[in-house]
C-alpha atoms as a PDB file:
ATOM      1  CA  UNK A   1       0.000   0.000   0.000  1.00  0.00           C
ATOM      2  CA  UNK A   2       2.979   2.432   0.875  1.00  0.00           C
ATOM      3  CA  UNK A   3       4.067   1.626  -2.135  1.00  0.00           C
ATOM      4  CA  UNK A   4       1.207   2.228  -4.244  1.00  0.00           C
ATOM      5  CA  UNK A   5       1.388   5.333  -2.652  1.00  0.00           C
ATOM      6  CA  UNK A   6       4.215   6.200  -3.550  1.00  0.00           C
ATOM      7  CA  UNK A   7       4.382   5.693  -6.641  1.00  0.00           C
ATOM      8  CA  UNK A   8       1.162   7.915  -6.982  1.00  0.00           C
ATOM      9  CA  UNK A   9       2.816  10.616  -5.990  1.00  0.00           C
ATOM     10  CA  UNK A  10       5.482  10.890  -8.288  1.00  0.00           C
ATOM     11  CA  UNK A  11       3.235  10.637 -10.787  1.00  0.00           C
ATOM     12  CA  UNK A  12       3.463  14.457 -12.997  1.00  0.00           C
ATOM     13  CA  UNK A  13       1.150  17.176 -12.304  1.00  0.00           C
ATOM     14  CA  UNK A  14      -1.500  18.064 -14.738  1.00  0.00           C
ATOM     15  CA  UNK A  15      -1.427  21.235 -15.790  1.00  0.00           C
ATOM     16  CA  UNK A  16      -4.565  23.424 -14.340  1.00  0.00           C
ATOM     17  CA  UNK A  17      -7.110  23.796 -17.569  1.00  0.00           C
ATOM     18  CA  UNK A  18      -6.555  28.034 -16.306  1.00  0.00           C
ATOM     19  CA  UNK A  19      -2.695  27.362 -17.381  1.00  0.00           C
ATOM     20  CA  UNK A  20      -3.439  25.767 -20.736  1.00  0.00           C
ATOM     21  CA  UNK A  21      -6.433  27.898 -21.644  1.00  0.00           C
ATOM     22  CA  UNK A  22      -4.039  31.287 -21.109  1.00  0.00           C
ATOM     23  CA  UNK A  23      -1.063  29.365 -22.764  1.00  0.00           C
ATOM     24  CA  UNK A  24      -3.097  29.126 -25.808  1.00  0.00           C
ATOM     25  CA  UNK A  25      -4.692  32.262 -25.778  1.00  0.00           C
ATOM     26  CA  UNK A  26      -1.407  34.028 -25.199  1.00  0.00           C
ATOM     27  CA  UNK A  27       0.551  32.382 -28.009  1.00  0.00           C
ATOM     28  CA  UNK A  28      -2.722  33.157 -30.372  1.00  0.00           C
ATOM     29  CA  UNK A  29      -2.849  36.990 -29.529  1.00  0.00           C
ATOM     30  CA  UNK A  30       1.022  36.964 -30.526  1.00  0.00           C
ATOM     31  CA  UNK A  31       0.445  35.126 -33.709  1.00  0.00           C
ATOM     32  CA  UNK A  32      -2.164  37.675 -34.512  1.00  0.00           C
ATOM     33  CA  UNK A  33      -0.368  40.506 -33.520  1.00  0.00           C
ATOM     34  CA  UNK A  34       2.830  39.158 -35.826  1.00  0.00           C
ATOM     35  CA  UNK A  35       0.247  39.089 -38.405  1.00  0.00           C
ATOM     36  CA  UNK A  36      -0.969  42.547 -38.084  1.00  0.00           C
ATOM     37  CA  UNK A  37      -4.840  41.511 -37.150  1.00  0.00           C
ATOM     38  CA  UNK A  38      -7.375  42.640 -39.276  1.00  0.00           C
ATOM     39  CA  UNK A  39      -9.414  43.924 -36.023  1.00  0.00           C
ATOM     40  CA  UNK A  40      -6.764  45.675 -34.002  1.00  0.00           C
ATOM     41  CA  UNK A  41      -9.702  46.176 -31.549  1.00  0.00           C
ATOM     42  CA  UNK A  42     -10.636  42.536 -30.799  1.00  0.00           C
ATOM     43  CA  UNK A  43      -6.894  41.525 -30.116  1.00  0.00           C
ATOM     44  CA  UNK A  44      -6.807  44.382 -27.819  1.00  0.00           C
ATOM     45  CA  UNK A  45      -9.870  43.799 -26.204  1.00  0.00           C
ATOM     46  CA  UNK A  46      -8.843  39.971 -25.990  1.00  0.00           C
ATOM     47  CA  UNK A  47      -5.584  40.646 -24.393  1.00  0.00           C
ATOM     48  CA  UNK A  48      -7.462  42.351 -21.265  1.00  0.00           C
ATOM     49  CA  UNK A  49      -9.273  39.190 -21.132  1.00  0.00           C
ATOM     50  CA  UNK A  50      -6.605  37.429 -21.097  1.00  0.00           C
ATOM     51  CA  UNK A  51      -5.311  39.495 -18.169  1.00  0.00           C
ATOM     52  CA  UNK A  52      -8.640  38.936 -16.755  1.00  0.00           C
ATOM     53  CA  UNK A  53      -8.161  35.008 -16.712  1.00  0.00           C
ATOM     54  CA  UNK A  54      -4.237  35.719 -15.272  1.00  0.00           C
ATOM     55  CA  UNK A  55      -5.778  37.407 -12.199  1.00  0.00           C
ATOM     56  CA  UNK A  56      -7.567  34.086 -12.214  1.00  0.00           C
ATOM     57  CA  UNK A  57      -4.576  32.212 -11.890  1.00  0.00           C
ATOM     58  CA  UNK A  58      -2.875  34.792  -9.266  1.00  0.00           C
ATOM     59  CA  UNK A  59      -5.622  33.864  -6.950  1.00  0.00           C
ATOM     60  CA  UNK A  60      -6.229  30.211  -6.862  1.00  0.00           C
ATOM     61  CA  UNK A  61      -4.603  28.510  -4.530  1.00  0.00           C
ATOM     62  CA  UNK A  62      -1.768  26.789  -6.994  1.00  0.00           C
ATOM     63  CA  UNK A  63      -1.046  29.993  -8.307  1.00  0.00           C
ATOM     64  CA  UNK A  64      -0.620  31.950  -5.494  1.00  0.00           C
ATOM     65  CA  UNK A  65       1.693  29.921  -3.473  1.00  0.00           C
ATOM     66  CA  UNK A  66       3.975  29.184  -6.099  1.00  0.00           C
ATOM     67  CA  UNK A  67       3.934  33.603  -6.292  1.00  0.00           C
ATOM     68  CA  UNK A  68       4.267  34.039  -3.163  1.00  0.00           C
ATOM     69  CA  UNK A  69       7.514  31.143  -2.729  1.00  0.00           C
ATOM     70  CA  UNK A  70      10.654  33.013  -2.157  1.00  0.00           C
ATOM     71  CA  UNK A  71      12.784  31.180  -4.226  1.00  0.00           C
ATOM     72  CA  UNK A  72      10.287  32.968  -7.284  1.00  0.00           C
ATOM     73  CA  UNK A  73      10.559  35.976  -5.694  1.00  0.00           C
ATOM     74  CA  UNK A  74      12.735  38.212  -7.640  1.00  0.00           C
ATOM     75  CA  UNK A  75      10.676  37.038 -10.736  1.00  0.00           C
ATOM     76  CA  UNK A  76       7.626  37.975  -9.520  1.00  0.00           C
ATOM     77  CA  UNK A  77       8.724  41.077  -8.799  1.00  0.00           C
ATOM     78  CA  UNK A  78      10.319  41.629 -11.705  1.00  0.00           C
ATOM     79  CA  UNK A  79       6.853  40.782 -13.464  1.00  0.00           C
ATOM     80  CA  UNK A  80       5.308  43.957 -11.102  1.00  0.00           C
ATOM     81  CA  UNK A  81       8.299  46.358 -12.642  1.00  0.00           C
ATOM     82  CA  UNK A  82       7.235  45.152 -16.377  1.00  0.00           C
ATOM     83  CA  UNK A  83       3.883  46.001 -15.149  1.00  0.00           C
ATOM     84  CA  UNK A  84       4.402  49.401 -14.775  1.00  0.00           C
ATOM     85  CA  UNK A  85       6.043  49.758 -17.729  1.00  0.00           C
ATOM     86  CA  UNK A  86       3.152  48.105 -19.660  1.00  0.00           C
ATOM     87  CA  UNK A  87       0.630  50.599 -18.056  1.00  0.00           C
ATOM     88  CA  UNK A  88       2.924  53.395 -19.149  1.00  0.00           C
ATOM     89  CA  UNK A  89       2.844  51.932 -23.146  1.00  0.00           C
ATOM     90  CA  UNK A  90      -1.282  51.052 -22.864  1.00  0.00           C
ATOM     91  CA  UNK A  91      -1.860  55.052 -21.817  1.00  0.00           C
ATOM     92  CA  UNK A  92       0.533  56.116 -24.455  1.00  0.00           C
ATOM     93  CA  UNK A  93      -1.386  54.151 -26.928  1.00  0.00           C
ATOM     94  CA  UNK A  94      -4.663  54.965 -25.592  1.00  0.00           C
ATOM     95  CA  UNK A  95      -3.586  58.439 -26.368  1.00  0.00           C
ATOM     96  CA  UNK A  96      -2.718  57.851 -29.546  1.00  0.00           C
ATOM     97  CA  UNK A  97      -5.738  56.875 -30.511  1.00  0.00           C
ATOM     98  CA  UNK A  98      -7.633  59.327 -29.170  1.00  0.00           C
ATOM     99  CA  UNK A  99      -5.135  61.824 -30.697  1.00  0.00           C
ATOM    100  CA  UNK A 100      -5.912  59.623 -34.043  1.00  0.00           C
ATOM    101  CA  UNK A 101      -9.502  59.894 -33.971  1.00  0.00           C
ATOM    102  CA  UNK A 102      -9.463  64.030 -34.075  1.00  0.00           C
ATOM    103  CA  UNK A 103      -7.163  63.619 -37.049  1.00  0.00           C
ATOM    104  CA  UNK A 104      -9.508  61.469 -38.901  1.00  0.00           C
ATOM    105  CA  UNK A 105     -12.371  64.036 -37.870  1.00  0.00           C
ATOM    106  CA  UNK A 106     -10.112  66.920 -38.769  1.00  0.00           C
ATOM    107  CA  UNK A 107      -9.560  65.189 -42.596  1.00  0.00           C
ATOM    108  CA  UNK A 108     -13.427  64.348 -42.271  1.00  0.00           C
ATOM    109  CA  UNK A 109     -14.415  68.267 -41.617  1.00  0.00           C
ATOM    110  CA  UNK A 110     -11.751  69.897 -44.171  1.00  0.00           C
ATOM    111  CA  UNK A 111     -13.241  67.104 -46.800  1.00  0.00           C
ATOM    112  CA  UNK A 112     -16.998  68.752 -46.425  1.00  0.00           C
ATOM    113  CA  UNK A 113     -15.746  72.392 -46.941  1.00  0.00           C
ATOM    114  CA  UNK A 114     -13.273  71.068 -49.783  1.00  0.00           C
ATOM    115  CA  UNK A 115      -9.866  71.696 -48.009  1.00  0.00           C
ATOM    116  CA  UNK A 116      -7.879  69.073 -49.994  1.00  0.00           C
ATOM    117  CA  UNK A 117      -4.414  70.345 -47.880  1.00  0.00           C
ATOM    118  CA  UNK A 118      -6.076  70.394 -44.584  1.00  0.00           C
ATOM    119  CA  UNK A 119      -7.540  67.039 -45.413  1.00  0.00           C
ATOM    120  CA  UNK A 120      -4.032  65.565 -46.446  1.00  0.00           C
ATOM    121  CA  UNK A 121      -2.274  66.919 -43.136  1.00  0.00           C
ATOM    122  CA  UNK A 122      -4.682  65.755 -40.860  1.00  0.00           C
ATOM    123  CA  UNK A 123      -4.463  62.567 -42.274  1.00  0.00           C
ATOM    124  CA  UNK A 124      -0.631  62.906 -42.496  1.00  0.00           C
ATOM    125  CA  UNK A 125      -0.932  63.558 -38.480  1.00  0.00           C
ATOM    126  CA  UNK A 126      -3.126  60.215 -38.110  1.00  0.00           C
ATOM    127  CA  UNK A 127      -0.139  58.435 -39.164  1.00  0.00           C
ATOM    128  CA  UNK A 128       2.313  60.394 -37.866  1.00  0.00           C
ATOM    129  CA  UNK A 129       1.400  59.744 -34.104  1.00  0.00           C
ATOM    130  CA  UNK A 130       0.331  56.542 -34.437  1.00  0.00           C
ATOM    131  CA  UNK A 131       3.927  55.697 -35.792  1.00  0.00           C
ATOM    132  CA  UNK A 132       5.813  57.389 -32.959  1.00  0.00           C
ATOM    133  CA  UNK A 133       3.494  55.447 -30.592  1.00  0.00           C
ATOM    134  CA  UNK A 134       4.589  52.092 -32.163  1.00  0.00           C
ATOM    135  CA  UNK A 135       7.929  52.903 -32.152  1.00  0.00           C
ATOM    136  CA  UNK A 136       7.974  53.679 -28.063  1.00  0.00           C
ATOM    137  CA  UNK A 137       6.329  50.248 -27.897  1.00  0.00           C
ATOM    138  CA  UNK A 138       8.744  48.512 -30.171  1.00  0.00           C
ATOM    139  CA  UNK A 139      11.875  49.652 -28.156  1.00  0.00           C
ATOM    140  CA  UNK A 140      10.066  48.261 -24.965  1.00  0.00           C
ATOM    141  CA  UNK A 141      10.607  44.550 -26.477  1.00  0.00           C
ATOM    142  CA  UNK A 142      12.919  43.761 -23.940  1.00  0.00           C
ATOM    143  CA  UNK A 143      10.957  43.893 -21.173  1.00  0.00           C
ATOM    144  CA  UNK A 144       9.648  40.489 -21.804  1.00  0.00           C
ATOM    145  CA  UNK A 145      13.045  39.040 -21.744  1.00  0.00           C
ATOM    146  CA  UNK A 146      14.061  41.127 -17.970  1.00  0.00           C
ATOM    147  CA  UNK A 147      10.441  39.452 -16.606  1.00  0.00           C
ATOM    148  CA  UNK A 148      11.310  36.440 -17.537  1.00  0.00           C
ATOM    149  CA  UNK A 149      12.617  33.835 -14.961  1.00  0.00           C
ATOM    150  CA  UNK A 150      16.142  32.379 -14.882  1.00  0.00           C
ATOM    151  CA  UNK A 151      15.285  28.966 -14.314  1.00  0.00           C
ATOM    152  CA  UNK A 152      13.582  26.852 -16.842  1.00  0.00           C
ATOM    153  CA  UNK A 153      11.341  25.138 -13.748  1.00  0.00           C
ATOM    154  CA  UNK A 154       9.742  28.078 -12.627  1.00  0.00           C
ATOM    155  CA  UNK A 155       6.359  27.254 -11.967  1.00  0.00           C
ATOM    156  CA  UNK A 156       3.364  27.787 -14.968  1.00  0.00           C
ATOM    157  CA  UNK A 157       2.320  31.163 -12.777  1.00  0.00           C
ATOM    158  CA  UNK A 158       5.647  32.498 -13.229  1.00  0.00           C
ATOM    159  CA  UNK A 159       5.989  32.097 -16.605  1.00  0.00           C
ATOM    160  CA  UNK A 160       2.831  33.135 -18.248  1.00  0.00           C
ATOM    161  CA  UNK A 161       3.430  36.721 -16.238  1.00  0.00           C
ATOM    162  CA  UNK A 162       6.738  37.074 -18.341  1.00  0.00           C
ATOM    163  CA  UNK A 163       4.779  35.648 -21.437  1.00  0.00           C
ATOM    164  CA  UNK A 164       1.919  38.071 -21.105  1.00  0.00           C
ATOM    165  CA  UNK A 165       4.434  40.930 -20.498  1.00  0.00           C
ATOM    166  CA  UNK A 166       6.215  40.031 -23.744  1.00  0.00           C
ATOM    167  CA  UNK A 167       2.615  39.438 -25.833  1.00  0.00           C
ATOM    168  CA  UNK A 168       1.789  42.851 -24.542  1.00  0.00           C
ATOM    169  CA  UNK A 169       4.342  44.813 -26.057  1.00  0.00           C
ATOM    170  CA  UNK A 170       4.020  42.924 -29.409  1.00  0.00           C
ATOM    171  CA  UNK A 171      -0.048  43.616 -29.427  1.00  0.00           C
ATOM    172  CA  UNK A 172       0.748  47.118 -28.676  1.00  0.00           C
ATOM    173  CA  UNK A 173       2.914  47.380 -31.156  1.00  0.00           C
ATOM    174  CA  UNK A 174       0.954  45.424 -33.706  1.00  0.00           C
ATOM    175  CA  UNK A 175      -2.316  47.198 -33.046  1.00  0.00           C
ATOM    176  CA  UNK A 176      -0.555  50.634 -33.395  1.00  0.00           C
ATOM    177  CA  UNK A 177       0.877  49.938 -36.810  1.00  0.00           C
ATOM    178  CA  UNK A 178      -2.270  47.885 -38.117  1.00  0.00           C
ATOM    179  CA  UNK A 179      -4.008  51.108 -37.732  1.00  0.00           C
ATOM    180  CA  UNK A 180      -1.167  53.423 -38.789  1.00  0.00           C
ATOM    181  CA  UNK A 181      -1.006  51.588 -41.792  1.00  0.00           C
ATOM    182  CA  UNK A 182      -4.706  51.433 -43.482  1.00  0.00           C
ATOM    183  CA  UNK A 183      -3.856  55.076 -44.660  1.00  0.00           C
ATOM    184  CA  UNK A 184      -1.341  53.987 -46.500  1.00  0.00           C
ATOM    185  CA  UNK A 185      -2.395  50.687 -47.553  1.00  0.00           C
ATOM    186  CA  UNK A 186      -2.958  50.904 -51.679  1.00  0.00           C
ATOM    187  CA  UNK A 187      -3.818  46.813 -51.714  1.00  0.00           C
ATOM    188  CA  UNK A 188      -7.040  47.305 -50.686  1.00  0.00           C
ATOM    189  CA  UNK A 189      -9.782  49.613 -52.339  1.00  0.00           C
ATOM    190  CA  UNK A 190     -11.685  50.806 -49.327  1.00  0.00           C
ATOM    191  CA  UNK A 191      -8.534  52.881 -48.115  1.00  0.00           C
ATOM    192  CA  UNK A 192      -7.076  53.524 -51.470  1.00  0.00           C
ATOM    193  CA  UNK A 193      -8.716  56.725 -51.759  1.00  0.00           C
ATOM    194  CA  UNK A 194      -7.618  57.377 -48.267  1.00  0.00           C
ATOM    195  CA  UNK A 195      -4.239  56.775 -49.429  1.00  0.00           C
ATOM    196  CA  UNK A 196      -4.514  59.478 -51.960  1.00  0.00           C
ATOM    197  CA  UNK A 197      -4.811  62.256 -49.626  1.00  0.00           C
ATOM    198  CA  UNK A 198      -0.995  61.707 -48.834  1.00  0.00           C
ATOM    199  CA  UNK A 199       0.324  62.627 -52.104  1.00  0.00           C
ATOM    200  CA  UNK A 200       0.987  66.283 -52.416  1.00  0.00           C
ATOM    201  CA  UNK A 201      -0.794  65.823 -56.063  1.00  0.00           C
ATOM    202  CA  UNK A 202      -4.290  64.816 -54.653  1.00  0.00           C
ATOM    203  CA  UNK A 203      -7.113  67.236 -55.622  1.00  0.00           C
ATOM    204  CA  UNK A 204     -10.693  66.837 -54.556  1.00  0.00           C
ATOM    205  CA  UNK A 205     -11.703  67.038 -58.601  1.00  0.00           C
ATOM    206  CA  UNK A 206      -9.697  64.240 -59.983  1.00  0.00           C
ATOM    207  CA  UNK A 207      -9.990  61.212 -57.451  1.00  0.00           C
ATOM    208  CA  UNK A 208     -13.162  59.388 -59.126  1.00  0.00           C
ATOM    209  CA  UNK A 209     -12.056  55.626 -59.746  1.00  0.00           C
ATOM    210  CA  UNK A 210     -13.585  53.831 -56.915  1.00  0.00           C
ATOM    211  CA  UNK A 211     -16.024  51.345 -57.864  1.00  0.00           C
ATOM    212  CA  UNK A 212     -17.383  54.592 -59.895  1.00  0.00           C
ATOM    213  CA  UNK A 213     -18.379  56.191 -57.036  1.00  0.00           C
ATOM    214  CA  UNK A 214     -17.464  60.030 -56.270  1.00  0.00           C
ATOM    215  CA  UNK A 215     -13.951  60.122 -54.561  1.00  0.00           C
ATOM    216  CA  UNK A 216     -15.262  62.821 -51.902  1.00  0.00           C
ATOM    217  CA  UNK A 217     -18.100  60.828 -50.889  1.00  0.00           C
ATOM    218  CA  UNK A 218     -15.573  57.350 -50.354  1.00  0.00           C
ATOM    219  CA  UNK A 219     -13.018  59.393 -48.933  1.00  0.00           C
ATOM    220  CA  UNK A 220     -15.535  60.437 -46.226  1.00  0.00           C
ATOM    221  CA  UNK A 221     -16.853  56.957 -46.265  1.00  0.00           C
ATOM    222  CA  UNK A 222     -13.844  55.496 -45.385  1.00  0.00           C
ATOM    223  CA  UNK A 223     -12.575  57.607 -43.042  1.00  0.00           C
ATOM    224  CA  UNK A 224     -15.763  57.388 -40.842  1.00  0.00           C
ATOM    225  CA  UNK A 225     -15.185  53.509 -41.021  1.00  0.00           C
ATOM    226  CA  UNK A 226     -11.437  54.513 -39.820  1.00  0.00           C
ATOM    227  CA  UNK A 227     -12.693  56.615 -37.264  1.00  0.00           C
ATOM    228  CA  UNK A 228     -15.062  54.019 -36.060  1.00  0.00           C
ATOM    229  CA  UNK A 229     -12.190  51.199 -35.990  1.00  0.00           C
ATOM    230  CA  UNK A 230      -9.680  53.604 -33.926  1.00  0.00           C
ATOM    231  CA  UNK A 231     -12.353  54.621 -31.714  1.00  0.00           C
ATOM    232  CA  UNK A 232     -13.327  50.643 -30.646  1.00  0.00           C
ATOM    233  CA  UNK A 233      -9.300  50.187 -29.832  1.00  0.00           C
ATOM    234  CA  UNK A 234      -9.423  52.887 -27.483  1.00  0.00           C
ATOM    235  CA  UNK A 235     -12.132  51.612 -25.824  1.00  0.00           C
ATOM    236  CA  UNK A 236      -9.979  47.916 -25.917  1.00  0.00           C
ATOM    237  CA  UNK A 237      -6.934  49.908 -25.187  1.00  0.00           C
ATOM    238  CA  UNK A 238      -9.373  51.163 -21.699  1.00  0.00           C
ATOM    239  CA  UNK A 239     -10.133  47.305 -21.114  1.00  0.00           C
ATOM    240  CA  UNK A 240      -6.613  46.354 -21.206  1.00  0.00           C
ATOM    241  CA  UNK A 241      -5.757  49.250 -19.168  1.00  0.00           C
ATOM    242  CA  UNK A 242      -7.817  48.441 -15.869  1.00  0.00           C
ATOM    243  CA  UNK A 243      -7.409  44.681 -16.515  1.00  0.00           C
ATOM    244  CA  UNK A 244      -2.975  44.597 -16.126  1.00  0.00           C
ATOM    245  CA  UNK A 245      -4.249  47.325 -13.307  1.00  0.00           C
ATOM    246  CA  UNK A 246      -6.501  44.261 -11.420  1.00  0.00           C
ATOM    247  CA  UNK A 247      -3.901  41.275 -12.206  1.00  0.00           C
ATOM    248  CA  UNK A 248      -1.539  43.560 -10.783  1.00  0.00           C
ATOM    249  CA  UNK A 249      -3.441  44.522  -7.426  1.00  0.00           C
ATOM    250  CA  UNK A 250      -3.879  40.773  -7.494  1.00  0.00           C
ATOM    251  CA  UNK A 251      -0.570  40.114  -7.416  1.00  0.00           C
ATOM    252  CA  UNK A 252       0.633  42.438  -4.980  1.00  0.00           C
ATOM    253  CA  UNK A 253      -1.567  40.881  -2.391  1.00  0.00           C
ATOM    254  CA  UNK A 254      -0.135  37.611  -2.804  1.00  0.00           C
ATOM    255  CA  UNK A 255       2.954  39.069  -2.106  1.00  0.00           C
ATOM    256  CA  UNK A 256       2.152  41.177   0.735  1.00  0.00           C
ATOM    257  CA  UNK A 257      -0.599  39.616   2.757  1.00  0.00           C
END
């Protein structure tokens, strides 16, 4: 019998359905942010669940004591430092947007009184800060690599904090430069007449060869579909925002109570 036992014991560990469900969901989001998503909202809005299900883990009973061990520690903690950083890149980007969306009402307002030039620098700022924004998150990559832990048996808890710290920069970053680049994108014919109002040679009585349709009236088309799009990432952008906020409340309680 004490050997039955025994042998029982040293049987391995399944791995908690929480652990697999976030290790899929986390290598997904950075598959889809490599791919530059077609919905830069969704991944957004998916990462802050994601962060929703790692507060999950922080406070189940597995989770929390391998946290709270000592000889995880200085991982853990270096997971909280990364956290502050990631709060710092989600406002910036949050920003951005917003910043974004009075561009795209700016080109969307000098289109109706027939500004072409206003309408080409407005657009010309939509870019322009969402491009600065994605380069700040870009030279944040390493902060996945600092939270990570040393040693390759740190527990599942451990590691899926320095894997959600390194998917969040690259969703950040691919969100940014999904949306930075649909003004510029001349593949695809809903924001190829977008595209025109960057070249200095755009005028509002030449740019009729969409689908036959007047180019005014698809310019403002498109840009209120633009506007619409950067305006549901902000609000993911908010979601992901008070979700790393939560998971990190979480976490400082397992490490302080």
């Amino acid at each position: 019998m004490a050997c039955q036992q025994l042998r029982s014991t040293s049987l391995p560990v399944r791995p908690h359905a929480l652990v697999l469900e976030l290790e899929d969901e986390l290598q997904r989001l950075r598959s889809g942010a490599a791919a530059s998503a077609p919905s830069p909202a969704a991944l957004a809005g998916r990462l802050g669940d994601a962060y929703g299900r790692i507060e999950e883990l922080v406070r189940l009973p597995g989770g929390r004591d391998a946290l709270s061990s000592a000889r995880w520690r200085r991982a853990v903690e270096a997971g909280l430092d990364a956290s502050v950083a990631l709060l710092d890149l989600c406002e910036r980007a949050r920003d951005a947007a917003a910043v974004a969306k009075q561009h795209v009402r700016a080109a969307r307002r000098a289109l109706r009184r027939g500004d072409a030039a206003l309408a080409r620098a407005a657009v010309r700022g939509y870019a322009r800060c969402l491009a600065k924004a994605g380069k700040q998150a870009g030279a944040r990559k390493a902060l996945g690599r600092r939270a990570a832990p040393a040693d390759a048996e740190a527990p599942a808890a451990v590691k899926l904090l320095s894997e959600a710290v390194a998917v969040t920069v690259a969703v950040l970053q691919g969100v940014l430069s999904t949306l930075s680049a649909r003004v510029v994108d001349t593949r695809k014919s809903r924001w190829c007449v977008v595209s025109k109002l960057m070249r200095s040679d755009w005028s509002l009585g030449v740019c009729r060869d969409l689908d036959g349709e007047d180019g005014v009236l698809s310019a403002q088309e498109t840009l209120q579909e633009l506007e619409d799009s950067v305006e549901a990432v902000e609000s993911g952008l908010e979601h992901l925002f008070r979700q790393i906020v939560q998971s990190r409340v979480a976490l400082l309680n397992v490490l302080t109570l």
